[in-house]
C-alpha atoms as a PDB file:
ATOM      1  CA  UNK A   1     -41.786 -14.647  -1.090  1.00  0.00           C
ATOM      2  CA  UNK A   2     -41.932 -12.635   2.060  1.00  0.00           C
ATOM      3  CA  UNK A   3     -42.978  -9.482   2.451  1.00  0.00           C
ATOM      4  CA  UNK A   4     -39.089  -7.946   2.793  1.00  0.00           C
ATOM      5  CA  UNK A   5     -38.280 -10.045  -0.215  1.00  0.00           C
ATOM      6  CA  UNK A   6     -41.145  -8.944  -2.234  1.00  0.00           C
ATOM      7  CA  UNK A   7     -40.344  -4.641  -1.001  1.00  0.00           C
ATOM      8  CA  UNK A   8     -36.771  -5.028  -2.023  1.00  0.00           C
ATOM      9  CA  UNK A   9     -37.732  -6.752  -5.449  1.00  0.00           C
ATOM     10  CA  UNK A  10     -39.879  -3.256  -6.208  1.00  0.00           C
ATOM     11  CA  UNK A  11     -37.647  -0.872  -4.919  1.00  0.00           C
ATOM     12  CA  UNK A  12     -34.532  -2.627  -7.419  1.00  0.00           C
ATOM     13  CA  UNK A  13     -36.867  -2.220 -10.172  1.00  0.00           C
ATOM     14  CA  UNK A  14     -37.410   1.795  -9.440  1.00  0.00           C
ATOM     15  CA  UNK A  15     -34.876   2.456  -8.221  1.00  0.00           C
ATOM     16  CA  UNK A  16     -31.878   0.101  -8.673  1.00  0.00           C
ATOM     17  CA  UNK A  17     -31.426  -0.104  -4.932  1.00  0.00           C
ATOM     18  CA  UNK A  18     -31.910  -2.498  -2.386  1.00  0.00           C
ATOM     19  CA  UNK A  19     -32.334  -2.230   1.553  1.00  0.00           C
ATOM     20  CA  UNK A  20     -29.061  -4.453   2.906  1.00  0.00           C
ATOM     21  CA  UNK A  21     -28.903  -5.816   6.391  1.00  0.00           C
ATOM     22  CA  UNK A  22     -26.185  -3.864   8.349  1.00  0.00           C
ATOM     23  CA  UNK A  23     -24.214  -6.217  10.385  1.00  0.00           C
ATOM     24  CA  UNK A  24     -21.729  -5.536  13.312  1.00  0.00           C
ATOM     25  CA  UNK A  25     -18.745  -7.028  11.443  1.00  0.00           C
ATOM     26  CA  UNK A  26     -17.534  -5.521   7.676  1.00  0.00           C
ATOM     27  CA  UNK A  27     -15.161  -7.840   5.804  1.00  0.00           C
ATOM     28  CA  UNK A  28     -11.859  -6.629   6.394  1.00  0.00           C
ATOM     29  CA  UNK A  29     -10.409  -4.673   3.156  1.00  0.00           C
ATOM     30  CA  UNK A  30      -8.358  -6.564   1.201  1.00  0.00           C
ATOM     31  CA  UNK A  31      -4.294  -6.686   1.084  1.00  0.00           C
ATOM     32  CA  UNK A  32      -2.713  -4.400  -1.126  1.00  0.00           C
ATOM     33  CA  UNK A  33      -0.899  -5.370  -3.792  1.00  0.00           C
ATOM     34  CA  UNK A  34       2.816  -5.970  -3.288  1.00  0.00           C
ATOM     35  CA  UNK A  35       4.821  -3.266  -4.716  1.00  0.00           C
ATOM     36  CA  UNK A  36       7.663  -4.655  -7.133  1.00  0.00           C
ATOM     37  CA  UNK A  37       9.976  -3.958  -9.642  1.00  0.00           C
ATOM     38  CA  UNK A  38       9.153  -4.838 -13.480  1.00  0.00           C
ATOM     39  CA  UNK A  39       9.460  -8.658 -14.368  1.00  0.00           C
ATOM     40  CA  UNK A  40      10.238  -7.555 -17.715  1.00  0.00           C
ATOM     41  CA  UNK A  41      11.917  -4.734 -18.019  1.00  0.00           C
ATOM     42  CA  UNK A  42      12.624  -4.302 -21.794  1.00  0.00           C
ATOM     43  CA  UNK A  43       8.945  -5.261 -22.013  1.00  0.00           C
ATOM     44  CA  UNK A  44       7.191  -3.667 -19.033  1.00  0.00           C
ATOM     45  CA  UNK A  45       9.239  -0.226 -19.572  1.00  0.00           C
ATOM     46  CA  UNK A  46       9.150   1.926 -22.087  1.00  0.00           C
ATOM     47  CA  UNK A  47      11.187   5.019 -20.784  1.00  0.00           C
ATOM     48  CA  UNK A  48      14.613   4.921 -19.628  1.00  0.00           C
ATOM     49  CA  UNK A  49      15.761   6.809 -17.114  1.00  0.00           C
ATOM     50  CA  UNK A  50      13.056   9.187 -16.448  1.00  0.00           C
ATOM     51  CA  UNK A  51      14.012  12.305 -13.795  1.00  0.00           C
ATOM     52  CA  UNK A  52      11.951  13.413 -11.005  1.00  0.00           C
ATOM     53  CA  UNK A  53      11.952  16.562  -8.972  1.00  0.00           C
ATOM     54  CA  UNK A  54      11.192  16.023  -5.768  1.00  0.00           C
ATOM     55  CA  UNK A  55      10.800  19.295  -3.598  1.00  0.00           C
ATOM     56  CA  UNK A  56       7.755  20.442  -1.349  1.00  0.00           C
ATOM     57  CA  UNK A  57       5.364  23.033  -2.677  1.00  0.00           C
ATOM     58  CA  UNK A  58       6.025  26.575  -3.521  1.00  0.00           C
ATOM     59  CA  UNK A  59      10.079  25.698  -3.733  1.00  0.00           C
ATOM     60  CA  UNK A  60      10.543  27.138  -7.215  1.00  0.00           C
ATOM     61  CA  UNK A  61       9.999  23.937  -8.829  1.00  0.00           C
ATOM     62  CA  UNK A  62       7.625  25.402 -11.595  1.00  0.00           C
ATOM     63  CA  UNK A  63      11.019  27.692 -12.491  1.00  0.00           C
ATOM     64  CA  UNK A  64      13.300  24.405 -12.505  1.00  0.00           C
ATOM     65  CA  UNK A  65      10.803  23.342 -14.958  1.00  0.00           C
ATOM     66  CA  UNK A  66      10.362  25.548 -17.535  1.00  0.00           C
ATOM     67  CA  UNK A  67      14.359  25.957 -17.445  1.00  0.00           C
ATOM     68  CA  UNK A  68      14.699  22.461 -17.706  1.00  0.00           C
ATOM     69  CA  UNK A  69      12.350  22.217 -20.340  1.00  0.00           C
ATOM     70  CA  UNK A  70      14.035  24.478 -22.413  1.00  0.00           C
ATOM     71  CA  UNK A  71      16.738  22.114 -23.220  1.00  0.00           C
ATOM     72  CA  UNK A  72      16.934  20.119 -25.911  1.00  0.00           C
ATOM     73  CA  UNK A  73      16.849  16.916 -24.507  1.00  0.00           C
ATOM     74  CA  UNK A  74      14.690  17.455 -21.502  1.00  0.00           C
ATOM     75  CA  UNK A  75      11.204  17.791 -21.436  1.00  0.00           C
ATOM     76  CA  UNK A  76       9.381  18.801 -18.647  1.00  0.00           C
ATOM     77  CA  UNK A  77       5.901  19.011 -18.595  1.00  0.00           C
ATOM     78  CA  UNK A  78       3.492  20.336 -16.054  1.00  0.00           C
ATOM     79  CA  UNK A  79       2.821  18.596 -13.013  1.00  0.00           C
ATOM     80  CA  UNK A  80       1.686  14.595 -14.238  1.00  0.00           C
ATOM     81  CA  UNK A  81       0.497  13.649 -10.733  1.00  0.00           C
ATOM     82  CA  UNK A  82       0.814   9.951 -11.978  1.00  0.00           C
ATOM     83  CA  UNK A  83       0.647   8.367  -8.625  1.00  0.00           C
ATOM     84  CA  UNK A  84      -3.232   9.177  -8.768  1.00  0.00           C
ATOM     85  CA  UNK A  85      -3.456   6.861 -11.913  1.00  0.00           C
ATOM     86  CA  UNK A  86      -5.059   3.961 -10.823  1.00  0.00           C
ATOM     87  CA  UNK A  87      -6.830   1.265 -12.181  1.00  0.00           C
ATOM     88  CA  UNK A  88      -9.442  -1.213 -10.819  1.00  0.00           C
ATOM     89  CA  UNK A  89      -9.977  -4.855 -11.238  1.00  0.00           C
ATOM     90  CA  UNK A  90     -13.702  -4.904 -10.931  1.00  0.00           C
ATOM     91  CA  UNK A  91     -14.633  -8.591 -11.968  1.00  0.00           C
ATOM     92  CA  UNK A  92     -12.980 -12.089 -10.627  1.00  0.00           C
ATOM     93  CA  UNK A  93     -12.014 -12.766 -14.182  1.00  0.00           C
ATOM     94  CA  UNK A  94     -10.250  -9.870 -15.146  1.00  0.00           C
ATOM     95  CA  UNK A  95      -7.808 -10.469 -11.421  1.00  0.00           C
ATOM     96  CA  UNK A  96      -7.491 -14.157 -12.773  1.00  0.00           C
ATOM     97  CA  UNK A  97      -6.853 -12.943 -16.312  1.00  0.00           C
ATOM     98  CA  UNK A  98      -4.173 -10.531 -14.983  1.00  0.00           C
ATOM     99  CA  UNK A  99      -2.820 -12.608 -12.197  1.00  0.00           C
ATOM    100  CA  UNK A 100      -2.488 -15.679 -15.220  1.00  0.00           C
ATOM    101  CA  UNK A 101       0.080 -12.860 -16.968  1.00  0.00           C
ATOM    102  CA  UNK A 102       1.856 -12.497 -13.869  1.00  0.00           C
ATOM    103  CA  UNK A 103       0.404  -8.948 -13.170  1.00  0.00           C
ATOM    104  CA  UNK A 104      -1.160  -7.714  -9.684  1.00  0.00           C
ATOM    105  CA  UNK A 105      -2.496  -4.727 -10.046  1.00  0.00           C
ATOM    106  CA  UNK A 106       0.143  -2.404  -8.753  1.00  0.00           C
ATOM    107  CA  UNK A 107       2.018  -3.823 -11.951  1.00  0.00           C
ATOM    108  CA  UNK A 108      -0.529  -2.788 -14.102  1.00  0.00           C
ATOM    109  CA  UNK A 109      -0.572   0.600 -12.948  1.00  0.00           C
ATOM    110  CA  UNK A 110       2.875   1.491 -13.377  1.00  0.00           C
ATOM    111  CA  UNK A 111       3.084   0.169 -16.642  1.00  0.00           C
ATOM    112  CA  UNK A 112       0.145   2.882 -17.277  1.00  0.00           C
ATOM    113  CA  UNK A 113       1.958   5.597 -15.295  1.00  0.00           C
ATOM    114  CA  UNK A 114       5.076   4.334 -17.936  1.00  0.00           C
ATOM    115  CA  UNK A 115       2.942   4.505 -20.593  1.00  0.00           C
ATOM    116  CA  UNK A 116       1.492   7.922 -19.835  1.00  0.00           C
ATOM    117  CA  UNK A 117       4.410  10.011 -19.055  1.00  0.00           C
ATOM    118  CA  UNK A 118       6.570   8.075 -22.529  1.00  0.00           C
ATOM    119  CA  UNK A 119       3.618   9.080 -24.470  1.00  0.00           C
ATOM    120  CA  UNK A 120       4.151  12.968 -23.689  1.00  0.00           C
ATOM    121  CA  UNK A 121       8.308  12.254 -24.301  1.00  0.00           C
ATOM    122  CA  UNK A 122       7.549  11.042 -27.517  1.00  0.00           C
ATOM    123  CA  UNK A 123       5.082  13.813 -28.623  1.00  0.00           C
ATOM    124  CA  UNK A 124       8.194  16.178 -27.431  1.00  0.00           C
ATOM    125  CA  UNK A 125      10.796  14.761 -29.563  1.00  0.00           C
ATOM    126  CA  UNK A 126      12.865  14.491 -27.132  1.00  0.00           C
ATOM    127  CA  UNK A 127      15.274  11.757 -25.168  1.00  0.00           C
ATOM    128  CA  UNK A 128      14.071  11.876 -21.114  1.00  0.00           C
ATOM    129  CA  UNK A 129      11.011  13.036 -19.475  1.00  0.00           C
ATOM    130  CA  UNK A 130      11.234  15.355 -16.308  1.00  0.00           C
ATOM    131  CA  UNK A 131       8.360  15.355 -13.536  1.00  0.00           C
ATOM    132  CA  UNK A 132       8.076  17.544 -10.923  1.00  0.00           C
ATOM    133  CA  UNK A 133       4.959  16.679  -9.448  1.00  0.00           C
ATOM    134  CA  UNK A 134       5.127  17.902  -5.408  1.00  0.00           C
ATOM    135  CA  UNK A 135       3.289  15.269  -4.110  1.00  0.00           C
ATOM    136  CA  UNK A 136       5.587  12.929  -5.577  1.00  0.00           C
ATOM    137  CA  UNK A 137       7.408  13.289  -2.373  1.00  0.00           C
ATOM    138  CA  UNK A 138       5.151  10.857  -0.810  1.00  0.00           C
ATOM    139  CA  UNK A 139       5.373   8.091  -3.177  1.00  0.00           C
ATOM    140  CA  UNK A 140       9.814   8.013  -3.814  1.00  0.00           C
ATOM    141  CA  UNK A 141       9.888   4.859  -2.874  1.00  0.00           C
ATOM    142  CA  UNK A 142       7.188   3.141  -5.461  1.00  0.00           C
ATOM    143  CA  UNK A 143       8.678   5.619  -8.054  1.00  0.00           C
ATOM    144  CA  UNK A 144      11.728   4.065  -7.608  1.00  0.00           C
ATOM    145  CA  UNK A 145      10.470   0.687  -7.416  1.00  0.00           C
ATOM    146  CA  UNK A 146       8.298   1.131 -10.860  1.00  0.00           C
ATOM    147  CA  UNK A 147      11.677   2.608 -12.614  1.00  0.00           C
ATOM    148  CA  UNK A 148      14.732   1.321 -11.029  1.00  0.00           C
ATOM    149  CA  UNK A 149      16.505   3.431 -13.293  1.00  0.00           C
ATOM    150  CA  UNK A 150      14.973   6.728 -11.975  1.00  0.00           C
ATOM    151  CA  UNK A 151      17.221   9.790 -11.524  1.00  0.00           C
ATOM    152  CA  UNK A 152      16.060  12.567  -8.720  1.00  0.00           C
ATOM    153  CA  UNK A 153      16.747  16.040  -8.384  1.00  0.00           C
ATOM    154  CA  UNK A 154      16.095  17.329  -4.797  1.00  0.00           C
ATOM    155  CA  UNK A 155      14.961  21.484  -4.767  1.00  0.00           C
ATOM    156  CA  UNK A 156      15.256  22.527  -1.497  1.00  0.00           C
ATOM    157  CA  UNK A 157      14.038  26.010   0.067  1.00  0.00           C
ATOM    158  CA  UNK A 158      14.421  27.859   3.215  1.00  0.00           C
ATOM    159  CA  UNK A 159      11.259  25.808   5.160  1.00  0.00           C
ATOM    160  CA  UNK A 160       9.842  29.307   6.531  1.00  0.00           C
ATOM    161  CA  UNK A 161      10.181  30.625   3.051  1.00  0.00           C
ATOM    162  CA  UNK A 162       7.753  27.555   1.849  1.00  0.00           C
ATOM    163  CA  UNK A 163       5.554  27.612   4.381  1.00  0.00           C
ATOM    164  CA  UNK A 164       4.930  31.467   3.865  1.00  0.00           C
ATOM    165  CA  UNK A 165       4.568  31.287   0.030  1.00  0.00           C
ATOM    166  CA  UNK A 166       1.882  28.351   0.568  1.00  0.00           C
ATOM    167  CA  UNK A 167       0.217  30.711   3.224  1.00  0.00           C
ATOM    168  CA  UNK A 168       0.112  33.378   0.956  1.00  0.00           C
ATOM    169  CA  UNK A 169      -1.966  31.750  -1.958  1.00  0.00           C
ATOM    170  CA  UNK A 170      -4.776  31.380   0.095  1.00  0.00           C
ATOM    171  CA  UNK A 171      -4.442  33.583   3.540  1.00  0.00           C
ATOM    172  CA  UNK A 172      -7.781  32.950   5.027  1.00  0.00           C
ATOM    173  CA  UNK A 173      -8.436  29.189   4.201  1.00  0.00           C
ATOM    174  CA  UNK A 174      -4.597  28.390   4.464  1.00  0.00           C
ATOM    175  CA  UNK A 175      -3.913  30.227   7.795  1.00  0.00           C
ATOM    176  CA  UNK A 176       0.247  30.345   8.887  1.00  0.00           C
ATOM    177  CA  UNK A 177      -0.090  27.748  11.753  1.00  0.00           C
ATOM    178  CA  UNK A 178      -1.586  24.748   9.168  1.00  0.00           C
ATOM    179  CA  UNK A 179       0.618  26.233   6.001  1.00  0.00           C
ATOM    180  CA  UNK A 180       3.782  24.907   8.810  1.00  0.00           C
ATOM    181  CA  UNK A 181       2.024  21.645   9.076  1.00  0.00           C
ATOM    182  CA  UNK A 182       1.096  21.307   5.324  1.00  0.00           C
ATOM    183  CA  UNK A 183       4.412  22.267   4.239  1.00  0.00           C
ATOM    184  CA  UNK A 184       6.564  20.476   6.718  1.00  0.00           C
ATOM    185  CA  UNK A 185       5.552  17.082   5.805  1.00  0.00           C
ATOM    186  CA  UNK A 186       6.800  17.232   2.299  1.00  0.00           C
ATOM    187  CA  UNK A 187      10.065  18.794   3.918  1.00  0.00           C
ATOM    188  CA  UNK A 188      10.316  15.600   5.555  1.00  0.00           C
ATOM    189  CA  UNK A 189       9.442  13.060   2.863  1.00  0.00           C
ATOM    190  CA  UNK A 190      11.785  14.680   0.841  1.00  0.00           C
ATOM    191  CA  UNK A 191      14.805  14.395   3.573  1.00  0.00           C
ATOM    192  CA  UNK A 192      14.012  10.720   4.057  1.00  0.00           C
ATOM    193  CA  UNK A 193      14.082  10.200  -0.384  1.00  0.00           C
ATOM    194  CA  UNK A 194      17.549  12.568   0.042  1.00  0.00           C
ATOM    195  CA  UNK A 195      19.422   9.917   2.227  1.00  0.00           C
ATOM    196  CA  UNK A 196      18.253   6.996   0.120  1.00  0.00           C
ATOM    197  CA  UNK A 197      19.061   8.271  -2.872  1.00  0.00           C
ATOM    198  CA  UNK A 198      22.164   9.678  -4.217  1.00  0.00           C
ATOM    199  CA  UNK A 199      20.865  12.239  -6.348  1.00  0.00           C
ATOM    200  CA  UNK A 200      21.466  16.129  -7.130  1.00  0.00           C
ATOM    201  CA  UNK A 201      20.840  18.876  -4.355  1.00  0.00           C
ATOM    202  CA  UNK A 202      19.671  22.269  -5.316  1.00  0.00           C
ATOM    203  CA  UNK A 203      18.561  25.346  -3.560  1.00  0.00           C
ATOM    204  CA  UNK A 204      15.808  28.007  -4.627  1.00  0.00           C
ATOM    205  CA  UNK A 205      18.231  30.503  -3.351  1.00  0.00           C
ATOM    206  CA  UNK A 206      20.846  29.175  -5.624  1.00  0.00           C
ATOM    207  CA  UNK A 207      18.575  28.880  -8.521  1.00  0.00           C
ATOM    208  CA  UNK A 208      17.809  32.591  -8.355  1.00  0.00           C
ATOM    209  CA  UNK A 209      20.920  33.953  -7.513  1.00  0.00           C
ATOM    210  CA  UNK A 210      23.287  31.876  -9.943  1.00  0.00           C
ATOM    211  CA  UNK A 211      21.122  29.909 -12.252  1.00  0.00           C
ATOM    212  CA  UNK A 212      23.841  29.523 -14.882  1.00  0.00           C
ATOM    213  CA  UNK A 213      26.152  27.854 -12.159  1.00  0.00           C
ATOM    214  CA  UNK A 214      23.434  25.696 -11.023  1.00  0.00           C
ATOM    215  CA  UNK A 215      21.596  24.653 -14.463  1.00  0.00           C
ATOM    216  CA  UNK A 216      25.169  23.421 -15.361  1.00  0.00           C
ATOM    217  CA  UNK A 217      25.540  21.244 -12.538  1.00  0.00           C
ATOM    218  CA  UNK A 218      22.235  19.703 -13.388  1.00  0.00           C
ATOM    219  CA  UNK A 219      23.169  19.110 -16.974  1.00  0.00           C
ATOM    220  CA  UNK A 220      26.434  17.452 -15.807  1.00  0.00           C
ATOM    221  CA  UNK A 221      24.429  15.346 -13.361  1.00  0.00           C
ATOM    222  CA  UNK A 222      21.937  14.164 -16.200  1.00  0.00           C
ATOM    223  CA  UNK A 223      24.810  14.076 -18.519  1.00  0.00           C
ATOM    224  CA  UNK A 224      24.100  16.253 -21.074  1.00  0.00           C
ATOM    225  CA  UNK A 225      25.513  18.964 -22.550  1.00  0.00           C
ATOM    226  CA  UNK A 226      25.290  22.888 -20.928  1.00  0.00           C
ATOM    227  CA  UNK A 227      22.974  24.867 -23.401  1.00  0.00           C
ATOM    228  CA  UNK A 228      22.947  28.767 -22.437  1.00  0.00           C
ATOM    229  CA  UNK A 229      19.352  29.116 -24.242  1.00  0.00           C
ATOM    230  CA  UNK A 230      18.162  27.742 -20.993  1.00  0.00           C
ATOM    231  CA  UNK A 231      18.272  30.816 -19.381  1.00  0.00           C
ATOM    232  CA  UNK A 232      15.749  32.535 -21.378  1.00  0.00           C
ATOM    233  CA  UNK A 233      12.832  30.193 -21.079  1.00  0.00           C
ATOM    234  CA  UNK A 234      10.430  32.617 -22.293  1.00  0.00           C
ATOM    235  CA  UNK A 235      11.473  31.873 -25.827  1.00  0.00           C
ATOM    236  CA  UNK A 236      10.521  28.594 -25.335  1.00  0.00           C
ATOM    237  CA  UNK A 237       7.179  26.948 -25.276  1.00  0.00           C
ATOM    238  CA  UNK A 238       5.983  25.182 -22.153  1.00  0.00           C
ATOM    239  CA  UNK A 239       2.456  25.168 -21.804  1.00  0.00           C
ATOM    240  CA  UNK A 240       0.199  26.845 -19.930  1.00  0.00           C
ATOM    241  CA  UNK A 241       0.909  28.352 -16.551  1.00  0.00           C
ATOM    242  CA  UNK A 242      -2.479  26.873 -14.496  1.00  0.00           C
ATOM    243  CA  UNK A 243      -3.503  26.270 -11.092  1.00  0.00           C
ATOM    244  CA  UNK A 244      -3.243  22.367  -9.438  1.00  0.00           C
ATOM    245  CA  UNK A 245      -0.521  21.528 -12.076  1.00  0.00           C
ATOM    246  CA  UNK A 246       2.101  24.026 -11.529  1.00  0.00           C
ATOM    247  CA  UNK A 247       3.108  27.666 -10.620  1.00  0.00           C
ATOM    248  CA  UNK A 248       0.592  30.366 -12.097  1.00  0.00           C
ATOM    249  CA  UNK A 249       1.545  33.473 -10.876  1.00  0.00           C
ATOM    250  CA  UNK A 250       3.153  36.537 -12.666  1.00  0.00           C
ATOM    251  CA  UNK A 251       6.431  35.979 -11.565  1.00  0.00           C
ATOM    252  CA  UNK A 252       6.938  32.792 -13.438  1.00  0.00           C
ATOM    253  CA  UNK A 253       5.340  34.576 -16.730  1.00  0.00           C
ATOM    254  CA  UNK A 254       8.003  37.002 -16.830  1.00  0.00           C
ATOM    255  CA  UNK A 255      10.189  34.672 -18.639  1.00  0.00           C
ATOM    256  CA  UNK A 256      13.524  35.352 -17.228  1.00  0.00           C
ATOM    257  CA  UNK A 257      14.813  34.333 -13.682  1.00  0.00           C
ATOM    258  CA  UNK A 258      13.522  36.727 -11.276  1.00  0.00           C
ATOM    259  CA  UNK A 259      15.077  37.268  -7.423  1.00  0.00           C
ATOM    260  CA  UNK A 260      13.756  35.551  -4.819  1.00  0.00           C
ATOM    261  CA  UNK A 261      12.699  37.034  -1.678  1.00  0.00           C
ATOM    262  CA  UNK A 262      14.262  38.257   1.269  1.00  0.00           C
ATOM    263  CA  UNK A 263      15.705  34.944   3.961  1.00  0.00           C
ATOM    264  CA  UNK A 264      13.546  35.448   6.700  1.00  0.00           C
ATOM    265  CA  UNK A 265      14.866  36.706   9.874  1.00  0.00           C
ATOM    266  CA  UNK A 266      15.867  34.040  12.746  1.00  0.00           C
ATOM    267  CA  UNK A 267      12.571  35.510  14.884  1.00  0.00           C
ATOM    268  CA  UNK A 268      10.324  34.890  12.173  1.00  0.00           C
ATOM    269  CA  UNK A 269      11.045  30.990  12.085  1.00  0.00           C
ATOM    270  CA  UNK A 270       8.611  29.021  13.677  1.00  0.00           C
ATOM    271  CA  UNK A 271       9.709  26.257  15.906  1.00  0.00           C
ATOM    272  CA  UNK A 272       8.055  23.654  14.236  1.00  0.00           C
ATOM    273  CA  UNK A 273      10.671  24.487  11.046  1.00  0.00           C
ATOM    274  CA  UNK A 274      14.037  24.545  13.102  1.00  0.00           C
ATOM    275  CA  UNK A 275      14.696  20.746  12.759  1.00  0.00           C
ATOM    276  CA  UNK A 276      14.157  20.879   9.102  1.00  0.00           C
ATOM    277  CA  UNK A 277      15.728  23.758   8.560  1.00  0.00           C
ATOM    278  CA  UNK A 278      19.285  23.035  10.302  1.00  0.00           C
ATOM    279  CA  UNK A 279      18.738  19.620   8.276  1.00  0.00           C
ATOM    280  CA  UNK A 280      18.824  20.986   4.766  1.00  0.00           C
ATOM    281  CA  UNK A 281      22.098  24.192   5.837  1.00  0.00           C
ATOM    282  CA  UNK A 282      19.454  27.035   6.618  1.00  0.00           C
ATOM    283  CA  UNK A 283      20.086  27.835  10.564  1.00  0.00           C
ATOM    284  CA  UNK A 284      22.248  26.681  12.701  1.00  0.00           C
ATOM    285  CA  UNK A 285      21.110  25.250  16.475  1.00  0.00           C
END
C-alpha cells in the first residue's frame, strides 16, 4: 500500500473523510424526472379537487384564507409550501424498487404532497382543502400536473401596492428597488397560470371593499353554498398567525375585514410595474 493509500486509510478511520482527486471534468447531473400525471388516479390520489390560491406576496391572501376557512366545507390552512417536499432515492435498489412499481421519483413526491395536504382535510372534517402558499406561483404547472382536477383562485393586487407592503416588512434588508424585482416575478408567474387556466379572478381591493359580493362569487365558483358566518372569521379558529407561513401582523388579528390602503398615485408607480399593472386593469398606457 502506498503511502497516499495508507494516509487516506487513517484519516477515514478519524475522521470519516478521505482526500479525493479533483479532476477537470464532474459527471454531468443527472436528468430530472419527467413530470406526469397519476397512472392511477383512484389509487395515486387521495383528494379530489383540491383549490389553490395563487397570488404574489403581501396580496391579502392570508385574509382570503381565514375567510375561506371559515366555511364549512373549506379548509384552509396556513401556508403548506408542499412543493419543498421532496424525497430522495439514495441507493440503486430503492430507484429499481420504485422504477419496478412504475414510480420515478417526481411520482413519489406528489403522492406525498397528496398525502400531506388530505391528511390535514381529514383532521378538519371537512370536504376540500384550500392552499395558498405564494410561492406556489412558480410551480402551477406541476400542481396541475400532480392533480388534474385542481381548481385555482387568482388574488390579484395593485403591483405597486405589493411591492410596497413587501418593502415595508423589512425596510433596510428589503430596500424598494429589489421589493419591485422580488415582487414582480410572482406578478408574472401568476399572469402566465391566469391564461392557462380558467379559474376565478379576485382583487384585494375588491376583497376589502365588498367582501360579501366577492366571497359569494367564490362559493359559486367552488360550488358551494354562500354562508354569511364567513364574514366574521374571528369566531372561527384558524391557527396561529406566524411568520414564513402566512400573514402575522395586527391587521389580520382584528378579525373582521379591515380597509385596505390608499391606490397609489400614477407618480408613485415604478416603471418596472406598468406592464403588469395595465395587464391585471390597474393603469391604463
Amino acid at each position: 500500500m502506498g503511502w497516499k493509500s495508507k494516509v487516506n486509510v487513517a484519516l477515514e478511520e478519524a475522521t470519516g473523510y478521505r482526500f479525493k482527486k479533483m479532476t477537470s471534468q464532474e459527471p454531468p447531473p443527472p436528468p430530472a424526472p419527467e413530470i406526469r400525471p397519476p397512472a392511477d388516479p383512484e389509487a395515486d390520489r387521495l383528494l379530489t379537487a383540491p383549490i389553490f390560491v395563487l397570488s404574489p406576496p403581501r396580496s391579502g391572501s392570508t385574509l382570503l384564507r381565514v375567510l375561506l376557512n371559515s366555511h364549512s366545507q373549506l379548509h384552509a390552512p396556513h401556508e403548506m409550501h408542499i412543493r419543498r417536499l421532496t424525497v430522495n432515492l439514495t441507493t440503486d435498489p430503492v430507484q429499481q424498487a420504485m422504477e419496478a412499481l412504475g414510480h420515478n421519483q417526481s411520482d413519489i413526491e406528489h403522492i406525498l404532497w397528496d398525502r400531506m395536504l388530505h391528511r390535514e382535510l381529514v383532521r378538519s372534517g371537512k370536504p376540500f382543502i384550500v392552499d395558498k402558499t405564494p410561492s406556489n406561483s412558480f410551480a402551477w404547472k406541476r400542481i396541475a400536473t400532480c392533480w388534474p382536477d385542481a381548481r385555482f383562485i387568482f388574488l390579484l393586487r395593485h403591483p405597486a401596492s405589493v411591492a410596497r407592503s413587501w418593502h415595508e416588512g423589512d425596510p433596510e434588508g428589503r430596500p424598494m428597488e429589489e421589493a419591485v424585482r422580488h415582487t414582480v416575478r410572482f406578478m408574472r408567474a401568476v399572469e402566465d397560470a391566469r391564461k392557462a387556466f380558467d379559474g376565478l379572478t379576485l382583487t384585494y381591493e375588491n376583497l376589502t371593499e365588498s367582501p360579501e359580493e366577492t366571497l359569494r362569487s367564490v362559493c359559486d365558483f367552488l360550488d358551494v353554498p354562500w354562508e354569511p358566518g364567513m364574514l366574521s372569521y374571528g369566531d372561527h379558529e384558524h391557527g396561529g398567525f406566524v411568520k414564513g407561513i402566512g400573514d402575522w401582523k395586527d391587521k389580520i388579528r382584528t378579525g373582521s375585514v379591515q380597509p385596505g390602503r390608499p391606490l397609489p398615485r400614477p407618480d408613485e408607480m415604478p416603471h418596472d410595474l406598468l406592464p403588469i399593472s395595465e395587464a391585471w386593469g390597474y393603469v391604463n398606457r
